[in-house]
PDB file of N, CA and C in Angstrom:
ATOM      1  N   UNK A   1     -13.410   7.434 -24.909  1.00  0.00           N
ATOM      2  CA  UNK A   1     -12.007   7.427 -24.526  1.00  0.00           C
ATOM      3  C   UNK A   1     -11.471   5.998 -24.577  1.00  0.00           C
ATOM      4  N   UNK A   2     -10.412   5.909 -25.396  1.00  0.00           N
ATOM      5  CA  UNK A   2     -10.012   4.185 -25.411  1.00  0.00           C
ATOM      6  C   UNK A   2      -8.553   4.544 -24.611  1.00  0.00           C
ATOM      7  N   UNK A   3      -8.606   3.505 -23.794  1.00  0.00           N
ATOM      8  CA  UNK A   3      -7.613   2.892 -22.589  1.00  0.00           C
ATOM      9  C   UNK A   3      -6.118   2.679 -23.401  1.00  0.00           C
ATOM     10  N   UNK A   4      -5.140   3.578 -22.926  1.00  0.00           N
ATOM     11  CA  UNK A   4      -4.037   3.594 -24.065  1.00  0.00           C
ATOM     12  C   UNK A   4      -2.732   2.594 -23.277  1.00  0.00           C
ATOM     13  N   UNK A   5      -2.885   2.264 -21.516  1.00  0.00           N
ATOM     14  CA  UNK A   5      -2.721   1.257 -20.784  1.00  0.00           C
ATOM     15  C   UNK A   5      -3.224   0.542 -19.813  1.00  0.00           C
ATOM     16  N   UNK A   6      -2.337  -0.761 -19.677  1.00  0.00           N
ATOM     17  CA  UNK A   6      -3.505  -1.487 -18.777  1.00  0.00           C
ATOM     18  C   UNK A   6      -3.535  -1.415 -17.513  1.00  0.00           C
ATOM     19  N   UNK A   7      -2.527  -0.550 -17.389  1.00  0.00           N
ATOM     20  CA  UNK A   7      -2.679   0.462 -15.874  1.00  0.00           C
ATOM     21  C   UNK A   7      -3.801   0.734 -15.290  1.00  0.00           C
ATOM     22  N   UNK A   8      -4.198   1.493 -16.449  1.00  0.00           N
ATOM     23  CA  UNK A   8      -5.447   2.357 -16.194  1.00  0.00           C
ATOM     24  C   UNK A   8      -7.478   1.498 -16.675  1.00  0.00           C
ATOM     25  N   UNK A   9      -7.136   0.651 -16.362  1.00  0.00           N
ATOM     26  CA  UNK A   9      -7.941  -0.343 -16.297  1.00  0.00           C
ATOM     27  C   UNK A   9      -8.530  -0.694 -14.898  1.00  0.00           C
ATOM     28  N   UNK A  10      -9.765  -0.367 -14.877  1.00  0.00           N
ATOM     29  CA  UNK A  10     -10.260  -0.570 -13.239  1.00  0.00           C
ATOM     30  C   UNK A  10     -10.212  -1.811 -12.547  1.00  0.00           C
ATOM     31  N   UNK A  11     -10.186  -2.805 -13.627  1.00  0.00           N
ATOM     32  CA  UNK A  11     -10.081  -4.393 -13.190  1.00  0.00           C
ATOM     33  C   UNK A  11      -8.695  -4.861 -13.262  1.00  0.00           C
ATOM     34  N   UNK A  12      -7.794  -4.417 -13.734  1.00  0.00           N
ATOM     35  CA  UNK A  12      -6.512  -4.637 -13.286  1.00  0.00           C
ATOM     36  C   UNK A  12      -6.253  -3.979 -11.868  1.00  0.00           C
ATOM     37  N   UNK A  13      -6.662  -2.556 -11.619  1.00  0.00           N
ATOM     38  CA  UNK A  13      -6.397  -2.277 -10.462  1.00  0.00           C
ATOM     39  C   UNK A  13      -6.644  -2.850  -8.834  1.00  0.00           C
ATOM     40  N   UNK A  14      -8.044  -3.202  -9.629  1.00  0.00           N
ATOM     41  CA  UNK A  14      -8.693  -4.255  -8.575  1.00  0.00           C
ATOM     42  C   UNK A  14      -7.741  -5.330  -8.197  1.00  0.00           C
ATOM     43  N   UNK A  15      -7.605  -6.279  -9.403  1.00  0.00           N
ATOM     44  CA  UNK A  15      -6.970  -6.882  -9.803  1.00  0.00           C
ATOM     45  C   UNK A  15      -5.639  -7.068  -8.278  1.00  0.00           C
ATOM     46  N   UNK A  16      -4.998  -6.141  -8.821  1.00  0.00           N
ATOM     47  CA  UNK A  16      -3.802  -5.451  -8.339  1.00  0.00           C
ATOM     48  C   UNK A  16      -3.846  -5.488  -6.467  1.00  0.00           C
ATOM     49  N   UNK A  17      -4.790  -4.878  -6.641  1.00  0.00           N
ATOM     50  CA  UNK A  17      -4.881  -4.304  -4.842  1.00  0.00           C
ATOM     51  C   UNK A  17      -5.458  -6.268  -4.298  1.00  0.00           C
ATOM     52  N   UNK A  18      -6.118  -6.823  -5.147  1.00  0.00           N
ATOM     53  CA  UNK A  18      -6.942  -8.193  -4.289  1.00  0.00           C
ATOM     54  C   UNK A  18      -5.086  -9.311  -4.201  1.00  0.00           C
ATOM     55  N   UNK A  19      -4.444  -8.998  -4.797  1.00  0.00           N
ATOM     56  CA  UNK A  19      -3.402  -9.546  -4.930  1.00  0.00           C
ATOM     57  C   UNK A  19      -2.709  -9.178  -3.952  1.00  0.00           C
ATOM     58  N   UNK A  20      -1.852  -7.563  -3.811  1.00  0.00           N
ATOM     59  CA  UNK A  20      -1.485  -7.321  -2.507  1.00  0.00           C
ATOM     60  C   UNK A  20      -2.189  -7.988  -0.807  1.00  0.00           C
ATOM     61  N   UNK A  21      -3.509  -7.888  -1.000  1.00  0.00           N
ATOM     62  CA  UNK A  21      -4.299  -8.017   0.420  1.00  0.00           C
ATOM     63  C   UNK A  21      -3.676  -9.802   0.742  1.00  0.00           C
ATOM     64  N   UNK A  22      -4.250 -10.812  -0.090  1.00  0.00           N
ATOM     65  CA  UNK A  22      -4.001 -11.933  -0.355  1.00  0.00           C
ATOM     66  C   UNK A  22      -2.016 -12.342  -0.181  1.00  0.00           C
ATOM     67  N   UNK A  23      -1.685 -11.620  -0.337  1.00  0.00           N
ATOM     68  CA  UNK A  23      -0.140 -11.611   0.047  1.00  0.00           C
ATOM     69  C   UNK A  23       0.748 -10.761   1.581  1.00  0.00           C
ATOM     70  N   UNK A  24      -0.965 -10.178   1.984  1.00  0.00           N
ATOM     71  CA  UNK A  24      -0.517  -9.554   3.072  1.00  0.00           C
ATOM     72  C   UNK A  24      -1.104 -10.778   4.097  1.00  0.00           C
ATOM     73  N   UNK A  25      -1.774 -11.153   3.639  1.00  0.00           N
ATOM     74  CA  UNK A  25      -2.682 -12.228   4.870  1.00  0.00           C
ATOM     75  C   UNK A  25      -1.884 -13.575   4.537  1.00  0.00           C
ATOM     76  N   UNK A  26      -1.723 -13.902   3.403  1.00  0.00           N
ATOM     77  CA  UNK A  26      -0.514 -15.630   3.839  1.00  0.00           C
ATOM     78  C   UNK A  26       0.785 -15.354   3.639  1.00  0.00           C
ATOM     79  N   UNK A  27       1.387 -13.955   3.584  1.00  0.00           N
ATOM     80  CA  UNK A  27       2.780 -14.118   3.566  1.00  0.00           C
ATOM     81  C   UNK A  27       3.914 -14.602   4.531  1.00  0.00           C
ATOM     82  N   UNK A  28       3.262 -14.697   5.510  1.00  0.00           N
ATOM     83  CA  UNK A  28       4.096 -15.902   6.807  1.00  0.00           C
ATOM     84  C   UNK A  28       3.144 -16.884   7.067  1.00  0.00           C
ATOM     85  N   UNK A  29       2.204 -17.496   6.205  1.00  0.00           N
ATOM     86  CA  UNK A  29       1.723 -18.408   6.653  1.00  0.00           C
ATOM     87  C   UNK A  29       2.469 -19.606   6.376  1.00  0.00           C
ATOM     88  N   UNK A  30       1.951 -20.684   7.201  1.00  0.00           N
ATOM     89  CA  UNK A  30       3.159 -22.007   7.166  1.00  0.00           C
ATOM     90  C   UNK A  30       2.877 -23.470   6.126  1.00  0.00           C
ATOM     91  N   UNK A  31       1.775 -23.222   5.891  1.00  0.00           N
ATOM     92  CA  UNK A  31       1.056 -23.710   4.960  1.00  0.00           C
ATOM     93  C   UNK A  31       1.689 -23.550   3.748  1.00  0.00           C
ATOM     94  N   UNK A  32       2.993 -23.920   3.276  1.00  0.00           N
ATOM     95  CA  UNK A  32       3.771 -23.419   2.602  1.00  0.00           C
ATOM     96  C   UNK A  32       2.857 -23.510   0.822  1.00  0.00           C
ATOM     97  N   UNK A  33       2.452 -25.184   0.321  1.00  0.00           N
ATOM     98  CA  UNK A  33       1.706 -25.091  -0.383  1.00  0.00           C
ATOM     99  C   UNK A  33       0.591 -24.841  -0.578  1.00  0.00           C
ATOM    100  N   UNK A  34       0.174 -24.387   0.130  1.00  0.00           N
ATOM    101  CA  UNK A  34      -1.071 -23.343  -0.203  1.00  0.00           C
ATOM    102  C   UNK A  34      -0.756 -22.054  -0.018  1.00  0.00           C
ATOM    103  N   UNK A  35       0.001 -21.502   0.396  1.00  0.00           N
ATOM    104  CA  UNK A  35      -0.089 -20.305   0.739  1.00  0.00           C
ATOM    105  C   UNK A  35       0.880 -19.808  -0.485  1.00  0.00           C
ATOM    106  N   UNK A  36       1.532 -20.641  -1.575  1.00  0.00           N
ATOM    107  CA  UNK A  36       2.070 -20.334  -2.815  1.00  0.00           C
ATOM    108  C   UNK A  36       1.113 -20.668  -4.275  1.00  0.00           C
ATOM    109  N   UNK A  37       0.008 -21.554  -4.032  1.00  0.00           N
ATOM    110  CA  UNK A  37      -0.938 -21.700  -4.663  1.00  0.00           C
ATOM    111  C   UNK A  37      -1.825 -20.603  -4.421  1.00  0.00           C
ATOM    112  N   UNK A  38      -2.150 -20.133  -3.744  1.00  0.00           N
ATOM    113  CA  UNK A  38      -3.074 -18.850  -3.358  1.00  0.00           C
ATOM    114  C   UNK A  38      -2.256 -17.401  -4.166  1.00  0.00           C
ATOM    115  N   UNK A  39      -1.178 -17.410  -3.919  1.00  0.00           N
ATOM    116  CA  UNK A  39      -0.691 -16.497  -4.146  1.00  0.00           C
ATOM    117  C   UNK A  39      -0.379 -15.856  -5.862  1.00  0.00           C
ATOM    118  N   UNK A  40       0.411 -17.335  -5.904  1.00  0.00           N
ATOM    119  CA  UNK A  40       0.052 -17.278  -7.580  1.00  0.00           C
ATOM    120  C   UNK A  40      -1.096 -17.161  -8.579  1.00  0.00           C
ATOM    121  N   UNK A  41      -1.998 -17.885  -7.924  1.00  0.00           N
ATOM    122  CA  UNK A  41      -3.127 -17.051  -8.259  1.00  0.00           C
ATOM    123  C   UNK A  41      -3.777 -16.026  -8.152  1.00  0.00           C
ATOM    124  N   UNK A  42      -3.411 -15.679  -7.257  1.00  0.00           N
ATOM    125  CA  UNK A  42      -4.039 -14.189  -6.948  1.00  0.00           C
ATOM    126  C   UNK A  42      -2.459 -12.994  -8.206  1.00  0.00           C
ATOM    127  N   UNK A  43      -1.758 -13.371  -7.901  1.00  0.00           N
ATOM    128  CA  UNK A  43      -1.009 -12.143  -9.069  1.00  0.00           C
ATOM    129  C   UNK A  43      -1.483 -12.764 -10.682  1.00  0.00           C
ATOM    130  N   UNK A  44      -1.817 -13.976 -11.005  1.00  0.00           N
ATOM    131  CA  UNK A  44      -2.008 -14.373 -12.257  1.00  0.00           C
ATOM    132  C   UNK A  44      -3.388 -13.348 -12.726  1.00  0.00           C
ATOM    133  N   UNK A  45      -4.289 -12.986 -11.976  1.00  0.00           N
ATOM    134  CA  UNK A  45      -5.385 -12.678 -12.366  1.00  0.00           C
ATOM    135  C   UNK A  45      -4.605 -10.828 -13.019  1.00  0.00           C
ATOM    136  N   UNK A  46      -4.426 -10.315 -12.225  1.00  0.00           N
ATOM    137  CA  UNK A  46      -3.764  -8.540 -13.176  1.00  0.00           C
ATOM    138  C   UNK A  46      -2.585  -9.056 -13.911  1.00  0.00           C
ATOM    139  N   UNK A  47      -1.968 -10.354 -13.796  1.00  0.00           N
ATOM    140  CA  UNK A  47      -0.782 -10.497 -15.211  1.00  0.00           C
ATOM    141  C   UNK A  47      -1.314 -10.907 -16.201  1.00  0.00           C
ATOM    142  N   UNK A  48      -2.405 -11.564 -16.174  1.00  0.00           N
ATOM    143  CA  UNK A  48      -3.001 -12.321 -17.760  1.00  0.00           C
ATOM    144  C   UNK A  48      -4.182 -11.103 -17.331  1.00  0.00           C
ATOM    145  N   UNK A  49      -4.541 -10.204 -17.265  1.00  0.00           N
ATOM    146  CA  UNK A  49      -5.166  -8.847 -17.862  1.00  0.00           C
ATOM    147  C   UNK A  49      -3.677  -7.651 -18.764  1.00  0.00           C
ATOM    148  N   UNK A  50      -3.136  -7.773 -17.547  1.00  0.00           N
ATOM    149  CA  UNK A  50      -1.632  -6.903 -18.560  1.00  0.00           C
ATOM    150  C   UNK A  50      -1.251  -7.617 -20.027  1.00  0.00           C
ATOM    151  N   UNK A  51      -1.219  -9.291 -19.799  1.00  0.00           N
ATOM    152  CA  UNK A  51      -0.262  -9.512 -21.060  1.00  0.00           C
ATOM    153  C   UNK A  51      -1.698  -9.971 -22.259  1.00  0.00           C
ATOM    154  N   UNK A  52      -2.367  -9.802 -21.968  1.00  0.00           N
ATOM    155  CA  UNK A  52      -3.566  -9.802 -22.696  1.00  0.00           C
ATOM    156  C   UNK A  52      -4.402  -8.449 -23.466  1.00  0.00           C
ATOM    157  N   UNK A  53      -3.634  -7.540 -23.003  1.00  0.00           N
ATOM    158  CA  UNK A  53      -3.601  -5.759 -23.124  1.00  0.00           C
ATOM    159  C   UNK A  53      -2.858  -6.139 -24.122  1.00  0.00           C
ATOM    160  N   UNK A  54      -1.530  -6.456 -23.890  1.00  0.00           N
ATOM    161  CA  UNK A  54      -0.266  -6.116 -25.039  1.00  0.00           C
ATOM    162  C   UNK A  54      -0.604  -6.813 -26.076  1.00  0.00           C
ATOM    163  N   UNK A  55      -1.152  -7.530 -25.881  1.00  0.00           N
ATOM    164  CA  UNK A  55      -1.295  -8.365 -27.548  1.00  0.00           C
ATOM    165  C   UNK A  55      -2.120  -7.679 -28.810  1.00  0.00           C
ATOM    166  N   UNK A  56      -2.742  -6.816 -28.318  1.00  0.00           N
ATOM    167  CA  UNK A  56      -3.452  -5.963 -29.133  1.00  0.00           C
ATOM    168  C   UNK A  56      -4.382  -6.512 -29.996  1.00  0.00           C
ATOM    169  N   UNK A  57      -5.348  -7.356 -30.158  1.00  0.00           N
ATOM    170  CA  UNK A  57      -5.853  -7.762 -30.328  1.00  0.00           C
ATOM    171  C   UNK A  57      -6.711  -8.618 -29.691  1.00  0.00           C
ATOM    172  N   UNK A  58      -7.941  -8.243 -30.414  1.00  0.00           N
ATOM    173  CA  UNK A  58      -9.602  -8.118 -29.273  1.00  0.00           C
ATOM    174  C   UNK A  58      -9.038  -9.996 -28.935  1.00  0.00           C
ATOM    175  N   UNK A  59      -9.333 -10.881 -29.926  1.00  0.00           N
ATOM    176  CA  UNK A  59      -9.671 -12.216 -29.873  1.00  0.00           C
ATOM    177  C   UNK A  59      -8.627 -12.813 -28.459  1.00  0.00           C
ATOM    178  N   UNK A  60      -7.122 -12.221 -28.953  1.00  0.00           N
ATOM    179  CA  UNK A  60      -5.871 -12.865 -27.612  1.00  0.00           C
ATOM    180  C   UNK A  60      -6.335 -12.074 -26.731  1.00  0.00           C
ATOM    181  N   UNK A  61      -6.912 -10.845 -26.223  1.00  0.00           N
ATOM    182  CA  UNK A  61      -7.276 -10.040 -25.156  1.00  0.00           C
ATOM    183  C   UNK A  61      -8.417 -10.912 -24.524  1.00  0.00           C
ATOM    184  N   UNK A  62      -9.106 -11.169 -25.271  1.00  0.00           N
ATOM    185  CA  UNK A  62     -10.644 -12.131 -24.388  1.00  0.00           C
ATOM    186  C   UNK A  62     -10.054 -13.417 -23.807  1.00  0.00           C
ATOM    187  N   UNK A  63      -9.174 -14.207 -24.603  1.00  0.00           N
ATOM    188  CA  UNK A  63      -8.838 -15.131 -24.407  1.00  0.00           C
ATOM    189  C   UNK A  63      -7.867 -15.241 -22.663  1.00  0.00           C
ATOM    190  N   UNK A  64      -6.986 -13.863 -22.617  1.00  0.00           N
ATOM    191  CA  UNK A  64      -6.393 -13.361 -21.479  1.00  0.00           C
ATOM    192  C   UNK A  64      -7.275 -13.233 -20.477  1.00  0.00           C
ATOM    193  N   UNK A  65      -8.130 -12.539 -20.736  1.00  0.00           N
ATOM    194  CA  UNK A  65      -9.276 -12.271 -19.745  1.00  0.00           C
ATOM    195  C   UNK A  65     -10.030 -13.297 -19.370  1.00  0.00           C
ATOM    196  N   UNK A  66     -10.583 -14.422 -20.076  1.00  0.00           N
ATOM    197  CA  UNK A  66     -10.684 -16.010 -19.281  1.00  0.00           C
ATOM    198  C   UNK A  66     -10.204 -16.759 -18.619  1.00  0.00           C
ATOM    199  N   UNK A  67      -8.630 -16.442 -18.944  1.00  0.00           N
ATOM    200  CA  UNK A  67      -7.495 -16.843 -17.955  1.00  0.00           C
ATOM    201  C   UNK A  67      -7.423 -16.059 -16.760  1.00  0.00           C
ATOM    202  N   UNK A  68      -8.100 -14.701 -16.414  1.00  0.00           N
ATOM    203  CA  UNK A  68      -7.889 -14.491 -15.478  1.00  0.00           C
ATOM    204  C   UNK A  68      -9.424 -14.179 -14.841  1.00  0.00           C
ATOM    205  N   UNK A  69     -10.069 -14.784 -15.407  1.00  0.00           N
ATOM    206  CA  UNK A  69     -11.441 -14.976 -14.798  1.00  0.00           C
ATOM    207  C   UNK A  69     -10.819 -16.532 -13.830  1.00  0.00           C
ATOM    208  N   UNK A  70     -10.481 -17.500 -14.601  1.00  0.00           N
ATOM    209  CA  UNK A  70     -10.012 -18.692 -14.032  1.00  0.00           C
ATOM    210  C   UNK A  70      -9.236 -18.595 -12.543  1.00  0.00           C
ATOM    211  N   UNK A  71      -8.246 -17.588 -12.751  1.00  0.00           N
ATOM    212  CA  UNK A  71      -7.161 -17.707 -12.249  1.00  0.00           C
ATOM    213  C   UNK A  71      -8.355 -16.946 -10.663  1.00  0.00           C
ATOM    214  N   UNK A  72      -8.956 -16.222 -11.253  1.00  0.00           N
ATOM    215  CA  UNK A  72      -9.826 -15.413  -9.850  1.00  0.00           C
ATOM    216  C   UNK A  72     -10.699 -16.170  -9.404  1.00  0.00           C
ATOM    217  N   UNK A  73     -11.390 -17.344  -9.917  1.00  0.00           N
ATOM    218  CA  UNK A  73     -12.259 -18.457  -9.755  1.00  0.00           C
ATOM    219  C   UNK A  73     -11.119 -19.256  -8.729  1.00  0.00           C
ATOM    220  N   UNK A  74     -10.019 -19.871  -9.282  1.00  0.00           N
ATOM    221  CA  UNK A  74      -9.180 -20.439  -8.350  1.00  0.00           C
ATOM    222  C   UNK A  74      -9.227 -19.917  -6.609  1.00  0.00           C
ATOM    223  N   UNK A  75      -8.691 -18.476  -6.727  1.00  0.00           N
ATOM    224  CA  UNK A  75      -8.587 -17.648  -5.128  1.00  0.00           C
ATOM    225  C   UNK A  75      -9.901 -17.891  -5.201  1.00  0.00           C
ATOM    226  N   UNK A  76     -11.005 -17.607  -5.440  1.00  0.00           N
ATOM    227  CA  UNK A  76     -12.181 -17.568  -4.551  1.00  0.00           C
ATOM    228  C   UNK A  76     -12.377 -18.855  -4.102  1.00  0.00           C
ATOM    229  N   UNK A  77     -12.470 -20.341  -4.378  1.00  0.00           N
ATOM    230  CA  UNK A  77     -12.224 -21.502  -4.627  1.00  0.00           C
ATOM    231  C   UNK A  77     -11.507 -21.536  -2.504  1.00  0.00           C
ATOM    232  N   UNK A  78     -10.474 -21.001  -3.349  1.00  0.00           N
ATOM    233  CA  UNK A  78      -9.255 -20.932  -1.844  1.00  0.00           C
ATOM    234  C   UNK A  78      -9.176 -20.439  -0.901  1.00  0.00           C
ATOM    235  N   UNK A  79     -10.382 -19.187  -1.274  1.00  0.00           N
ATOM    236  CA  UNK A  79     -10.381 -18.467   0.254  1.00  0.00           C
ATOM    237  C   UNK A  79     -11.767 -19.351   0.412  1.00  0.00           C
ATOM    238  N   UNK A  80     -12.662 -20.025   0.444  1.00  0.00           N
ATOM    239  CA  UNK A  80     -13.515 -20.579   0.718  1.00  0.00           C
ATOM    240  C   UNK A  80     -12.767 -21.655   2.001  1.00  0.00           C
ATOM    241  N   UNK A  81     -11.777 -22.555   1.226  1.00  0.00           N
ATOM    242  CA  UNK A  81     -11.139 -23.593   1.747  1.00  0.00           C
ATOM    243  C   UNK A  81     -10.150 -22.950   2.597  1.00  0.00           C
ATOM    244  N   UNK A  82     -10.095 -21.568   2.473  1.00  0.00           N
ATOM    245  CA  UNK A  82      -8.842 -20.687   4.032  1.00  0.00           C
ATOM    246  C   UNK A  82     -10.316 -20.807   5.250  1.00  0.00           C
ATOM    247  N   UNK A  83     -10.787 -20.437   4.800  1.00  0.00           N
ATOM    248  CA  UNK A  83     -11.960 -20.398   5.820  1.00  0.00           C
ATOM    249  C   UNK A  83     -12.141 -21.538   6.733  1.00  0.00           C
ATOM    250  N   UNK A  84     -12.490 -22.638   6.033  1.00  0.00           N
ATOM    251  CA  UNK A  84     -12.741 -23.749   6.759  1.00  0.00           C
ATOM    252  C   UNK A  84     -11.746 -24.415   7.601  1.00  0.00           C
ATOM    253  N   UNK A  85     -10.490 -24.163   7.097  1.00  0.00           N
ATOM    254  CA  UNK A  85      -9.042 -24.686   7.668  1.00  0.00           C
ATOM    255  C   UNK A  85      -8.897 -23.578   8.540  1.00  0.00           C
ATOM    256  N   UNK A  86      -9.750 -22.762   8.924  1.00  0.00           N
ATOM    257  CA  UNK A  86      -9.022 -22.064   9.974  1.00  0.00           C
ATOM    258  C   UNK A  86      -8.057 -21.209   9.442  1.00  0.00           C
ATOM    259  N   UNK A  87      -7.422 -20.652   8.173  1.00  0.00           N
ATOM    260  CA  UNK A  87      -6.491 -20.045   7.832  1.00  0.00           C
ATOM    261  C   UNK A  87      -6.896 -18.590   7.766  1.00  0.00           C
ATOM    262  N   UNK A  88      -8.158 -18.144   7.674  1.00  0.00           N
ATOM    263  CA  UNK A  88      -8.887 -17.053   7.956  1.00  0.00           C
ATOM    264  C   UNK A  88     -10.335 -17.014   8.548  1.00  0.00           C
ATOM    265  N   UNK A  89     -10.537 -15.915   9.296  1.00  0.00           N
ATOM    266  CA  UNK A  89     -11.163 -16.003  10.048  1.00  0.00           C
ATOM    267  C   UNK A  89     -12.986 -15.829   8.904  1.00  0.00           C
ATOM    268  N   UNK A  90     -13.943 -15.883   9.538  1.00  0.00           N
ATOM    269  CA  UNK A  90     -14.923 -15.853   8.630  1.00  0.00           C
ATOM    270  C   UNK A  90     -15.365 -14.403   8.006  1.00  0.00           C
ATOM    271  N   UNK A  91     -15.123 -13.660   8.670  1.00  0.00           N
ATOM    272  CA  UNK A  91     -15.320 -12.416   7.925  1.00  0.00           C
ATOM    273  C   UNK A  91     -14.510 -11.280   7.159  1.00  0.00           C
ATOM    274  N   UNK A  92     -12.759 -11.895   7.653  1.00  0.00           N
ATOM    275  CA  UNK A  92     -11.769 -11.923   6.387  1.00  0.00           C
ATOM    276  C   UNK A  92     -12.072 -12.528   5.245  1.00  0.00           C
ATOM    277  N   UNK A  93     -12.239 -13.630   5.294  1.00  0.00           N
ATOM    278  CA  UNK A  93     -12.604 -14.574   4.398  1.00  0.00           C
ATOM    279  C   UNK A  93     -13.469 -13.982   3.153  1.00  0.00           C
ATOM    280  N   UNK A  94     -15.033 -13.671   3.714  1.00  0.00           N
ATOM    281  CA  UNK A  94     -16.124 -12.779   3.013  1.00  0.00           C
ATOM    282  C   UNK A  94     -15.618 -12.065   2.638  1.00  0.00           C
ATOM    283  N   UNK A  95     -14.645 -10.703   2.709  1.00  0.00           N
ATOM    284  CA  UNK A  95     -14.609  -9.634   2.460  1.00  0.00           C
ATOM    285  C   UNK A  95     -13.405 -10.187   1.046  1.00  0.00           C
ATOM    286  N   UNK A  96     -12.740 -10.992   0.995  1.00  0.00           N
ATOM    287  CA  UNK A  96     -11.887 -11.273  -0.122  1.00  0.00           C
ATOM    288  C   UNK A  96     -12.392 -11.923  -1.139  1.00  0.00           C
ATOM    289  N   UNK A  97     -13.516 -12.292  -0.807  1.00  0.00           N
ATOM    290  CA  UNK A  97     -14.499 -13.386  -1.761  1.00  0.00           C
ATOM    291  C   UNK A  97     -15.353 -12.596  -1.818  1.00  0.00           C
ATOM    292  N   UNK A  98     -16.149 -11.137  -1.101  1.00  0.00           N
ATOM    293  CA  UNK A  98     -16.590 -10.311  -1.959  1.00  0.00           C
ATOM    294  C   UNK A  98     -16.064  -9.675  -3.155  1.00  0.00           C
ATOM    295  N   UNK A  99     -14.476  -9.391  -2.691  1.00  0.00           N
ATOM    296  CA  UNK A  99     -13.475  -8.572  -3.721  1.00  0.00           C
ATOM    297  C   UNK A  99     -13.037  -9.226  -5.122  1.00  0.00           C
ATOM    298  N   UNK A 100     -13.816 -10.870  -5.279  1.00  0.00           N
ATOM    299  CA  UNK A 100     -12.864 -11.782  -6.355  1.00  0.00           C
ATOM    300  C   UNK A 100     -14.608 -11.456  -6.697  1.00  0.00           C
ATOM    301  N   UNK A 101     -15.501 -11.744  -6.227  1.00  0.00           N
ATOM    302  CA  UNK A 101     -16.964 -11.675  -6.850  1.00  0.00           C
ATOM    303  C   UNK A 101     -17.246 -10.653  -7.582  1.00  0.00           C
ATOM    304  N   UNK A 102     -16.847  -9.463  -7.179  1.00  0.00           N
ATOM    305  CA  UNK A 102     -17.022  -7.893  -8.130  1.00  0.00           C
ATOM    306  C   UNK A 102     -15.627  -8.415  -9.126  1.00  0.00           C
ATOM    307  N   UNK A 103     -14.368  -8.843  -9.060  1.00  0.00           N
ATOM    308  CA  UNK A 103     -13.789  -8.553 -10.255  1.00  0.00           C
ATOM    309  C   UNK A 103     -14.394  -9.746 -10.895  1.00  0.00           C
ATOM    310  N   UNK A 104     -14.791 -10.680 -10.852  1.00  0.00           N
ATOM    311  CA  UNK A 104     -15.268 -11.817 -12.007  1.00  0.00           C
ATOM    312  C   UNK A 104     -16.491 -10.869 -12.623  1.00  0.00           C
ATOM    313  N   UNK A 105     -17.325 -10.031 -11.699  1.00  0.00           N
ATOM    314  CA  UNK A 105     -18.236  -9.147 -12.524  1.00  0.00           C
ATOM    315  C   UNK A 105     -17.841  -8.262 -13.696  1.00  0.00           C
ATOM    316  N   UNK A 106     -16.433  -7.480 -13.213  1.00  0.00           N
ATOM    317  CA  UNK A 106     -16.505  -6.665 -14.373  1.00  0.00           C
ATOM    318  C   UNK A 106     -15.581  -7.383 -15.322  1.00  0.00           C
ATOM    319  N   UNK A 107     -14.861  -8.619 -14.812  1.00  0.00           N
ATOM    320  CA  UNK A 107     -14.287  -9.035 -16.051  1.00  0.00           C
ATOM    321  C   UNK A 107     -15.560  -9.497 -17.392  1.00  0.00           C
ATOM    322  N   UNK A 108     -16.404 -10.163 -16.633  1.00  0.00           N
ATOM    323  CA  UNK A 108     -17.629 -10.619 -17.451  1.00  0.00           C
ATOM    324  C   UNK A 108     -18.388  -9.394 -18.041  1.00  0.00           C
ATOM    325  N   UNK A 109     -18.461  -7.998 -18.016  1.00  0.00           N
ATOM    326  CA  UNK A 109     -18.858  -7.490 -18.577  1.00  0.00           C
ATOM    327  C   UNK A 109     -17.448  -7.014 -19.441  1.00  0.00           C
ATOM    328  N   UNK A 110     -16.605  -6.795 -19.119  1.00  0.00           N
ATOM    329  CA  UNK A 110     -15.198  -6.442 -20.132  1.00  0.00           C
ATOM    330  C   UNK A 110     -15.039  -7.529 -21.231  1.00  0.00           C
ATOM    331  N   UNK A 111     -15.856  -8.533 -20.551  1.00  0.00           N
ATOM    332  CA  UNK A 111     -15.348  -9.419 -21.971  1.00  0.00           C
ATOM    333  C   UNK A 111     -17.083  -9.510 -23.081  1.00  0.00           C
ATOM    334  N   UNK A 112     -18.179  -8.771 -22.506  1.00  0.00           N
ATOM    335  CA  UNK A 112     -18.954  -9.703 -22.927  1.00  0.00           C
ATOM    336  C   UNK A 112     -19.205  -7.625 -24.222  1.00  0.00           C
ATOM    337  N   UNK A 113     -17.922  -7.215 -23.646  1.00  0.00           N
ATOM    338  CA  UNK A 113     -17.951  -5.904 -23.962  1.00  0.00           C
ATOM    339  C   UNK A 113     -17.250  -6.008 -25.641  1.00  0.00           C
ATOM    340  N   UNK A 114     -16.300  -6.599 -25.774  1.00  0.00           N
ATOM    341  CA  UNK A 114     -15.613  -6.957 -26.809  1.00  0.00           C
ATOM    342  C   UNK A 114     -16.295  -7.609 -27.977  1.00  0.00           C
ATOM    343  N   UNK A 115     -15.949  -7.015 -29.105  1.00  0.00           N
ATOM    344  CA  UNK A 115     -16.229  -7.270 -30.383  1.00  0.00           C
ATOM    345  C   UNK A 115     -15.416  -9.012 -30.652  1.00  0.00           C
TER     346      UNK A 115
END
């Protein structure tokens, strides 16, 4: 069965939902630049999987998908450093940096999947 959108892509969805959570936990935080650096990264990771879909082609699709391996490397990066600042507690923290650890997994097999 080939994936006819990037909807329906389990790592966008992921994607998707680690973005909401991450916008539910610093969206009144006061930490203004970080809490817009976090954020943007966290939606960059399911937008460079979407606009990396549309291009239709394997080579710009992998290339998308590194960008949002990056962009998920960044949040994990950040919830490390929410942790220590006190901006989340330690086992919020884990559970969002478990959720960026499984999508860098299946991005790495989605890409290592490609021709």
């Amino acid at each position: 069965m080939t994936v006819q959108r990037f909807e329906d892509l389990k790592v966008w969805q992921k994607a998707q939902d680690l973005a909401v959570t991450v916008y539910s936990n610093f969206s009144n935080h006061k930490d203004f630049g970080f809490r817009d650096q976090i954020t943007r990264a966290s939606i960059s990771i399911s937008n460079n999987i979407a606009e990396g879909f549309e291009r239709k082609t394997n080579p710009d699709f992998k290339r998308f998908l590194y960008f949002s391996l990056a962009s998920n490397s960044e949040v994990r990066s950040m919830l490390y450093l929410s942790e220590r600042l006190r901006y989340l507690t330690k086992e919020d923290a884990e559970i969002l940096i478990n959720e960026t650890n499984e999508i860098s997994k299946m991005l790495y097999t989605f890409i290592k999947s490609m021709k």
